[in-house]
Protein backbone atom coordinates (compact mmCIF):
# COMPACT_ATOMS: atom_id res chain seq x y z
CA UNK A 1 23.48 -5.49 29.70
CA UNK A 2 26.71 -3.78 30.85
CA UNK A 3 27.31 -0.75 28.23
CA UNK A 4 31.34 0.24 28.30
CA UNK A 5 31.94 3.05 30.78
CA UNK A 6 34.27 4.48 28.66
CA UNK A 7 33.30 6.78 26.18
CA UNK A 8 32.74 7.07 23.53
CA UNK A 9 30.87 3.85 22.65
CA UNK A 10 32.12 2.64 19.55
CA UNK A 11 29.33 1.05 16.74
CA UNK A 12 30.32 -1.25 13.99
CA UNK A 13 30.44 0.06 10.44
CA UNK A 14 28.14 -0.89 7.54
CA UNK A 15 28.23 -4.87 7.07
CA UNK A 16 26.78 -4.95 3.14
CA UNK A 17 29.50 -2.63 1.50
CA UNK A 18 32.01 -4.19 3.78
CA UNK A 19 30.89 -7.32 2.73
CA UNK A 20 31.16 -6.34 -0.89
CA UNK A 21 34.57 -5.09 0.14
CA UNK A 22 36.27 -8.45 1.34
CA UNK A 23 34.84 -9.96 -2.14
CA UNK A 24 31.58 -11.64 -0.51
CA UNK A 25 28.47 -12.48 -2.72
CA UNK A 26 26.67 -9.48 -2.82
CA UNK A 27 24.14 -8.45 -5.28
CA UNK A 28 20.59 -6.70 -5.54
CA UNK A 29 17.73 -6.95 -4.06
CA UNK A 30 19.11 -9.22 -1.49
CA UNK A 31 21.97 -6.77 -0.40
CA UNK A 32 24.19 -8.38 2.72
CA UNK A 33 21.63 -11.03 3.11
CA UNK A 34 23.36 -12.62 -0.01
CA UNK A 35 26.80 -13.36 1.75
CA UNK A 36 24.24 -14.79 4.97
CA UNK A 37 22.65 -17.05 2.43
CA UNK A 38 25.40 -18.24 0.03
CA UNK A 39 28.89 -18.01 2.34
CA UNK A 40 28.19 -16.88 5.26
CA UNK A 41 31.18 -17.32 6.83
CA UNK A 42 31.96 -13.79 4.80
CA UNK A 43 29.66 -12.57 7.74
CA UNK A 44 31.56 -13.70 10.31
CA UNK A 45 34.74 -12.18 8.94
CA UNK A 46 33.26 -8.87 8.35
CA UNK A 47 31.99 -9.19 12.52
CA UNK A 48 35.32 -10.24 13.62
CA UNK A 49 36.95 -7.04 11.12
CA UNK A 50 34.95 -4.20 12.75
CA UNK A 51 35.83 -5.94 16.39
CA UNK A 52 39.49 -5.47 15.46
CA UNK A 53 39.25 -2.59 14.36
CA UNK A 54 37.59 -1.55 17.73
CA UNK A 55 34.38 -1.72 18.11
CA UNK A 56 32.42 -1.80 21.34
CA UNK A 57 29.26 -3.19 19.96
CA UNK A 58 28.07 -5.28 16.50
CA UNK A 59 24.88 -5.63 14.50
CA UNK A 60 23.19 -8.70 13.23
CA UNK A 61 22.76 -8.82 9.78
CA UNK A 62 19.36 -9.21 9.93
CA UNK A 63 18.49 -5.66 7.91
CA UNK A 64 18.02 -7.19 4.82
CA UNK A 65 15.77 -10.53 6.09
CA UNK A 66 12.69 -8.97 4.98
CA UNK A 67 10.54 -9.73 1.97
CA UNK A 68 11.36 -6.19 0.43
CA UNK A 69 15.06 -7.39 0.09
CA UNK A 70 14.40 -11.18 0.24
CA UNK A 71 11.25 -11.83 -1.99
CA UNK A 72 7.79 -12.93 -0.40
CA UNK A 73 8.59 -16.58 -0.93
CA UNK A 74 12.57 -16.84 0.01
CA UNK A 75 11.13 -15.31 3.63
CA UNK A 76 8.13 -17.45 4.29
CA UNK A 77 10.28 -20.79 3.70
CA UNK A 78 13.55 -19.47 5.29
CA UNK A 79 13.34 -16.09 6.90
CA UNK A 80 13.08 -18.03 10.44
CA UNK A 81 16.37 -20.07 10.09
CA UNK A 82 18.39 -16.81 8.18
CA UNK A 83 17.31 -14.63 10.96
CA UNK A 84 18.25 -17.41 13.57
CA UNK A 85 21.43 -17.51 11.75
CA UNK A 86 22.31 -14.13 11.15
CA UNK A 87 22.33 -13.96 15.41
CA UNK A 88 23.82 -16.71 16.51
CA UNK A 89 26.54 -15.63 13.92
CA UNK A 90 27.37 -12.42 15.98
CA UNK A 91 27.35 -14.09 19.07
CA UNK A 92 29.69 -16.55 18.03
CA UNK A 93 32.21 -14.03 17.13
CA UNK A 94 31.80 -12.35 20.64
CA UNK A 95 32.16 -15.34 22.16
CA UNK A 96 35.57 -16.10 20.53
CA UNK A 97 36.50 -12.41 21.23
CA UNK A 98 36.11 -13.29 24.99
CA UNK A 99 37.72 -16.10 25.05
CA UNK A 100 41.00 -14.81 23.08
CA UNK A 101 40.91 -11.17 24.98
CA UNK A 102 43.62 -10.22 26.50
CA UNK A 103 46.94 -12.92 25.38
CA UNK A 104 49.30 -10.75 26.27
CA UNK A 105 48.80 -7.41 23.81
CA UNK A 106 47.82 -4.21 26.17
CA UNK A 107 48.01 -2.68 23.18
CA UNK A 108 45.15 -3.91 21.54
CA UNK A 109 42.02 -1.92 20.01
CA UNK A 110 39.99 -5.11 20.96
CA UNK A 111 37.78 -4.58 23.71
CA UNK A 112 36.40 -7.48 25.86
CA UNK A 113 32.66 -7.89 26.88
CA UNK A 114 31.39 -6.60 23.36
CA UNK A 115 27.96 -6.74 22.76
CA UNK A 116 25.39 -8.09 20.11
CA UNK A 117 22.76 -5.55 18.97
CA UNK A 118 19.78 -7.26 17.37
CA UNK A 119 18.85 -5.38 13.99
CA UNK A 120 15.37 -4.28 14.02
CA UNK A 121 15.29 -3.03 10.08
CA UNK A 122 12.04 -0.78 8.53
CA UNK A 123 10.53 -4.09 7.69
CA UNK A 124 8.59 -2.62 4.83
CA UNK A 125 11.27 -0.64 2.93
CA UNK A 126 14.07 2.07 3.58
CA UNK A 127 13.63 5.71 3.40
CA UNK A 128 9.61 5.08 2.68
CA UNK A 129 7.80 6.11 5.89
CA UNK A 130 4.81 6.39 2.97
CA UNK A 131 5.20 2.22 2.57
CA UNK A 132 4.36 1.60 5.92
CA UNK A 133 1.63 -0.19 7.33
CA UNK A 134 1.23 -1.16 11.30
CA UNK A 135 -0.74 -4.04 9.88
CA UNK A 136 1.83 -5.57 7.23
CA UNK A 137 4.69 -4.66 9.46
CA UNK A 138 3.18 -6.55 13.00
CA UNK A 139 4.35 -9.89 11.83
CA UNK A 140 7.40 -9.12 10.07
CA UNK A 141 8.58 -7.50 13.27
CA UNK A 142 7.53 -10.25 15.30
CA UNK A 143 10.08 -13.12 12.55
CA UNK A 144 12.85 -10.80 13.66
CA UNK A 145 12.31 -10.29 17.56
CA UNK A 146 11.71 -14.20 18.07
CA UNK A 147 14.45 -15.50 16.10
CA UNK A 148 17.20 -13.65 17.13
CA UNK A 149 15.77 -12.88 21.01
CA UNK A 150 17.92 -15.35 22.04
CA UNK A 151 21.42 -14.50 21.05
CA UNK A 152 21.69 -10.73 21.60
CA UNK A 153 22.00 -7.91 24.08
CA UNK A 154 19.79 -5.58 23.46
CA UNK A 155 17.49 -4.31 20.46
CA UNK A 156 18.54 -1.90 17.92
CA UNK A 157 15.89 -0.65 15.36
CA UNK A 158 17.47 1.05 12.67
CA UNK A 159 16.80 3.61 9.44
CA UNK A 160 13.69 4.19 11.29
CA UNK A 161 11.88 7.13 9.04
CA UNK A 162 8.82 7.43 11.32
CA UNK A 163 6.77 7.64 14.69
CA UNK A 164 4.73 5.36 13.84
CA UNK A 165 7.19 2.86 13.34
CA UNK A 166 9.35 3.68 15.74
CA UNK A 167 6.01 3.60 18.12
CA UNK A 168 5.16 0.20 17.08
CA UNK A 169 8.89 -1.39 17.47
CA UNK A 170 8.78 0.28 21.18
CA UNK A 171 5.84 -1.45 22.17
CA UNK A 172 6.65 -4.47 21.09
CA UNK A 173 10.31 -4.66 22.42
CA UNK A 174 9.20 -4.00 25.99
CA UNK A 175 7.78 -7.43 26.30
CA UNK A 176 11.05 -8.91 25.60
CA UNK A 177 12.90 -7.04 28.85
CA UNK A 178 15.86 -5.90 26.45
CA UNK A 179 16.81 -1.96 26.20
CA UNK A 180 15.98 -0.54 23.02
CA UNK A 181 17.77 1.83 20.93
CA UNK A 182 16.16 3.70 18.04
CA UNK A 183 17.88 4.84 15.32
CA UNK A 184 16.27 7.52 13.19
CA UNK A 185 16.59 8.30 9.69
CA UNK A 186 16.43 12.16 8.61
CA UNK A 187 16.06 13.90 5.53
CA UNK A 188 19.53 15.02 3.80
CA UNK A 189 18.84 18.70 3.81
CA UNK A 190 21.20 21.26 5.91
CA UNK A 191 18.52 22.76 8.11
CA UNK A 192 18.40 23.90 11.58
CA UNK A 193 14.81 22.20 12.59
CA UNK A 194 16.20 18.51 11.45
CA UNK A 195 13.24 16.31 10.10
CA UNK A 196 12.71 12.58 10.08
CA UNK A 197 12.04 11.25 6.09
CA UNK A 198 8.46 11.13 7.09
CA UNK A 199 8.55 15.17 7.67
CA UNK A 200 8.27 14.80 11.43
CA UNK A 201 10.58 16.75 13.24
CA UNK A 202 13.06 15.16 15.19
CA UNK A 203 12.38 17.00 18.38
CA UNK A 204 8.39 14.93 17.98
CA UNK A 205 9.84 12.21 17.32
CA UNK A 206 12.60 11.85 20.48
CA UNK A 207 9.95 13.37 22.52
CA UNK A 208 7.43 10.47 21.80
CA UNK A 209 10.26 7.91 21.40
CA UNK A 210 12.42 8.32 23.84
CA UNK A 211 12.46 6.87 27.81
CA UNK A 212 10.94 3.88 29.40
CA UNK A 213 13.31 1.36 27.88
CA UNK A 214 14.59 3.40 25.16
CA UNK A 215 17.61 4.07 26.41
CA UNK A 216 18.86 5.81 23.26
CA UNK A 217 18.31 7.70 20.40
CA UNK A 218 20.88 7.64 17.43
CA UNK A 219 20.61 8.86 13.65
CA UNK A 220 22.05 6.47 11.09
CA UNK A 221 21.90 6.40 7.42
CA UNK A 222 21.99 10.07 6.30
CA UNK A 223 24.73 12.37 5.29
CA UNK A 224 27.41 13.44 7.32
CA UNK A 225 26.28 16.85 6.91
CA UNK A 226 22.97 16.67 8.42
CA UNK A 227 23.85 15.03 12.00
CA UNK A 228 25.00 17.44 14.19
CA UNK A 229 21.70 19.53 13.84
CA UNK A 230 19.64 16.48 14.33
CA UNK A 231 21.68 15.71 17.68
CA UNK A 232 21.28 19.25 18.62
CA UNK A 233 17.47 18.88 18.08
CA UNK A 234 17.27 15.46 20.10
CA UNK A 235 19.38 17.22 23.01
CA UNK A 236 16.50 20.25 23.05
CA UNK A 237 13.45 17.08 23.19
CA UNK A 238 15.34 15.45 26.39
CA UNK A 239 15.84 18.55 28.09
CA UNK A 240 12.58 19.49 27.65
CA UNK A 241 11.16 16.30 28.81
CA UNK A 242 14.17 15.91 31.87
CA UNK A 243 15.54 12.83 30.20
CA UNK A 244 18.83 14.22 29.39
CA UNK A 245 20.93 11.78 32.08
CA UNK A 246 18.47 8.68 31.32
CA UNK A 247 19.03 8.43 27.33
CA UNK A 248 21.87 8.70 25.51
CA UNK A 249 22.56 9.86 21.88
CA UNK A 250 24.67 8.63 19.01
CA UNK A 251 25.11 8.78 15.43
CA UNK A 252 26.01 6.68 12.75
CA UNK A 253 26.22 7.93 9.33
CA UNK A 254 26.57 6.81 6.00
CA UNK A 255 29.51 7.59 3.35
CA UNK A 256 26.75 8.11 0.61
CA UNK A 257 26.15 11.09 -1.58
CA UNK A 258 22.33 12.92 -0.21
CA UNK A 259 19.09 10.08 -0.38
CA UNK A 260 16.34 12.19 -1.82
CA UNK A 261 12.88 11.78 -1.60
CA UNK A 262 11.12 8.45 -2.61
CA UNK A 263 14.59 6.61 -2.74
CA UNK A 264 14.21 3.11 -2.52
CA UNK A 265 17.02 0.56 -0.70
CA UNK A 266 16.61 -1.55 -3.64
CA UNK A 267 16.18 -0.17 -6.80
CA UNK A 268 17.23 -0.52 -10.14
CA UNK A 269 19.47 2.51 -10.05
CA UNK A 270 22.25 0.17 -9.15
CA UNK A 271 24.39 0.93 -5.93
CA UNK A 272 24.95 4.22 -4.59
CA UNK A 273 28.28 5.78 -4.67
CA UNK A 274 30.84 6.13 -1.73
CA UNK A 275 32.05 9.36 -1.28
CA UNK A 276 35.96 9.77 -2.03
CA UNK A 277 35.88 12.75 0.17
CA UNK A 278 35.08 11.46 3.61
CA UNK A 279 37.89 9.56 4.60
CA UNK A 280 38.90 7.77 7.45
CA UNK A 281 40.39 10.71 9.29
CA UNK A 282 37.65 13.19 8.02
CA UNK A 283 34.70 10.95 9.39
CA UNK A 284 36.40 11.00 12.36
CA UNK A 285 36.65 14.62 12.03
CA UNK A 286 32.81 14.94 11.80
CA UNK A 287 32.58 11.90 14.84
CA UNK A 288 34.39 14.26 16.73
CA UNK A 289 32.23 17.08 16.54
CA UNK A 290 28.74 15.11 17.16
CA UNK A 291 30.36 14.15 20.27
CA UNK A 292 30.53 18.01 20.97
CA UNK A 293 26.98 18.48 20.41
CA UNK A 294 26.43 15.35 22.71
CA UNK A 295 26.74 12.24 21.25
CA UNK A 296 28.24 9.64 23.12
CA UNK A 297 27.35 6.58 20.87
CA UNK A 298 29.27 6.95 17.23
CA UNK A 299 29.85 3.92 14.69
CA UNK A 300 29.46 4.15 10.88
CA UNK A 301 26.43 2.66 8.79
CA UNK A 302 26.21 2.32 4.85
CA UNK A 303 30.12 2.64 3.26
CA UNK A 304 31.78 2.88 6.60
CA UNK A 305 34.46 0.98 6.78
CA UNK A 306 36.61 -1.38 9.26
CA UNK A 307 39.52 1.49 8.44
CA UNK A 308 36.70 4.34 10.01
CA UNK A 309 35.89 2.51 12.70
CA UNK A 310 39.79 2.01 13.50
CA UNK A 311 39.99 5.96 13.49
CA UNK A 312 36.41 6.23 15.60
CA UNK A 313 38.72 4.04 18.44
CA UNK A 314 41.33 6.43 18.53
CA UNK A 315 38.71 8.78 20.48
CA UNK A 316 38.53 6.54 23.38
C-alpha cells in the first residue's frame, strides 16, 4: 500500500447522510446499507462524489452489514454477498478513477492511486462498548474481513468505543498482511484527559493499540469540539512509547449535535440533526487546527459532506 506523500491525507466524508443527500433509499435500522441493497448504484455515486471532491482514500460501506442494522436473518442469508458487494463497489470506482486520471485537467482535485479502506464497523452496536461481547463479535468480524479481503487496501476499523474491541480487530487483521488503522470513538465532553465511550482513556487505549501493523490511530464520530484534546492525548501515548514517526494520527468527525451516554446508532429517536453551524469552511477551520496538534490524516464521518471534503483538499 502506497499512502500519498503529500499531506495531509484526505478521508472520504460520511456515505449514509450523503446518501440520503443525493435522494438514495435510506431509512432505519438499515441506515446506508439500504441504498447497497435496493439501488446501489446510489453507492457508487456517492464514492465517485467524495473522489471529486478530493479525496485521497474511500470507505466501503460495509458499517451497517451487521445484524444490529441488518436484522439476524437479512445477514445470515445475504450478509456474505452485501459485504462482497459493498467492496468490489469501491474498487470499481478507483479503478475508473485510474483509468480517467489525468485527460488533460492539471487542475483537478482528483488524485490518482486512491485507495480502498475496508470498513471494520463495532459489529455489535455504536457507541455501546457495554454491548460487546469477544464471543458474539468473533464471527461477525470474521463475514466482514473475508468478504471484502479481496478488494481493498488496507483495514479500517471504525467508531471503535473500546480496548477490547479494538484488541480483538488487531489480532485478527494481522493474519491478513494489510495495515490497520483504528479509529476510536470518544465521549463528547470538553475535557483535557479525552476518554474512549467505554471510560478508557485515550492515552490506554493508543498505548495498547497502537504499533505492529497499526499504522494509525484516528478519532471519528464525535463532536468537533472534543478532537483536538484526544489527538493531543494520542501524541503524549506515542511519545511515551517512541512510536511517534511509526504511526500516524487523524481525525474524522461528525457534523452531529453531542452523542450522550447509552445512545444507540439505531434507535427510535429518528435521525440525529446536522449542525447548521459547522460549515464547510468552519470544519475546515477545526481540520486545520487538528493538523496543528498533529494530525496528518483528516476526512469527515457522519453529516460530512462531498462540499467539506472539497474544502479539507484545499489544505494540500
Amino acid at each position: 500500500m502506497k499512502l500519498p506523500t503529500t499531506l495531509p491525507i484526505i478521508l472520504d466524508g460520511g456515505m449514509g447522510r450523503e446518501l440520503e443527500r443525493i435522494g438514495a433509499p435510506f431509512q432505519q435500522p438499515e441506515w446506508s446499507a439500504h441504498a447497497l441493497i435496493e439501488s446501489p448504484h446510489y453507492v457508487s455515486e456517492v464514492h465517485r462524489n467524495f473522489i471529486n471532491a478530493g479525496a485521497e482514500i474511500i470507505t466501503t460501506n460495509t458499517y451497517a452489514l451487521v445484524p444490529f442494522h441488518i436484522g439476524e436473518k437479512r445477514f445470515r442469508e445475504q450478509g456474505a454477498e452485501l459485504i462482497k458487494l459493498a467492496a468490489k463497489l469501491a474498487r470499481d470506482c478507483v479503478n475508473e478513477n485510474d483509468v480517467s486520471e489525468n485527460n488533460g485537467n492539471e487542475n483537478s482535485k482528483v488524485h490518482s492511486n486512491v485507495l480502498v479502506a475496508g470498513c471494520i464497523p463495532p459489529v455489535l452496536g455504536s457507541y455501546r462498548p457495554d454491548l460487546f461481547s469477544v464471543t458474539q463479535a468473533k464471527p461477525l468480524l470474521e463475514a466482514l474481513i473475508v468478504n471484502q479481503e479481496a478488494d481493498i487496501d488496507f483495514w479500517l476499523a471504525e467508531t471503535i468505543s473500546s480496548i477490547e474491541e479494538a484488541t480483538m480487530i488487531k489480532a485478527r487483521t494481522a493474519q491478513t498482511n494489510k495495515a490497520t488503522w483504528i479509529a476510536f470513538t470518544v465521549k463528547d465532553e470538553i475535557n483535557t484527559e479525552s476518554r474512549l465511550r467505554s471510560g478508557e482513556t485515550v492515552f490506554d487505549a493508543v498505548s495498547q493499540i497502537a504499533g505492529q501493523h497499526v499504522s494509525a490511530i484516528l478519532f471519528n464520530c464525535s463532536a468537533v469540539e472534543v478532537m483536538e484534546s484526544a489527538l493531543l492525548n494520542a501524541k503524549q501515548a506515542l511519545l511515551a512509547h517512541g512510536l511517534e514517526s511509526e504511526v500516524q494520527l487523524g481525525v474524522y468527525a461528525n457534523n452531529f449535535p453531542p452523542i450522550g451516554e447509552l445512545r444507540e446508532a439505531n434507535n427510535d429517536e429518528g435521525l440525529s440533526i446536522i449542525r447548521k453551524d459547522i460549515s464547510p469552511i468552519k470544519y475546515r477551520e477545526f481540520v486545520s487546527s487538528w493538523i496543528n496538534a498533529g494530525a496528518s490524516i483528516v476526512g469527515g464521518c457522519c453529516g460530512v459532506s462531498a462540499e467539506h471534503i472539497e474544502k479539507l483538499a484545499e489544505l494540500k
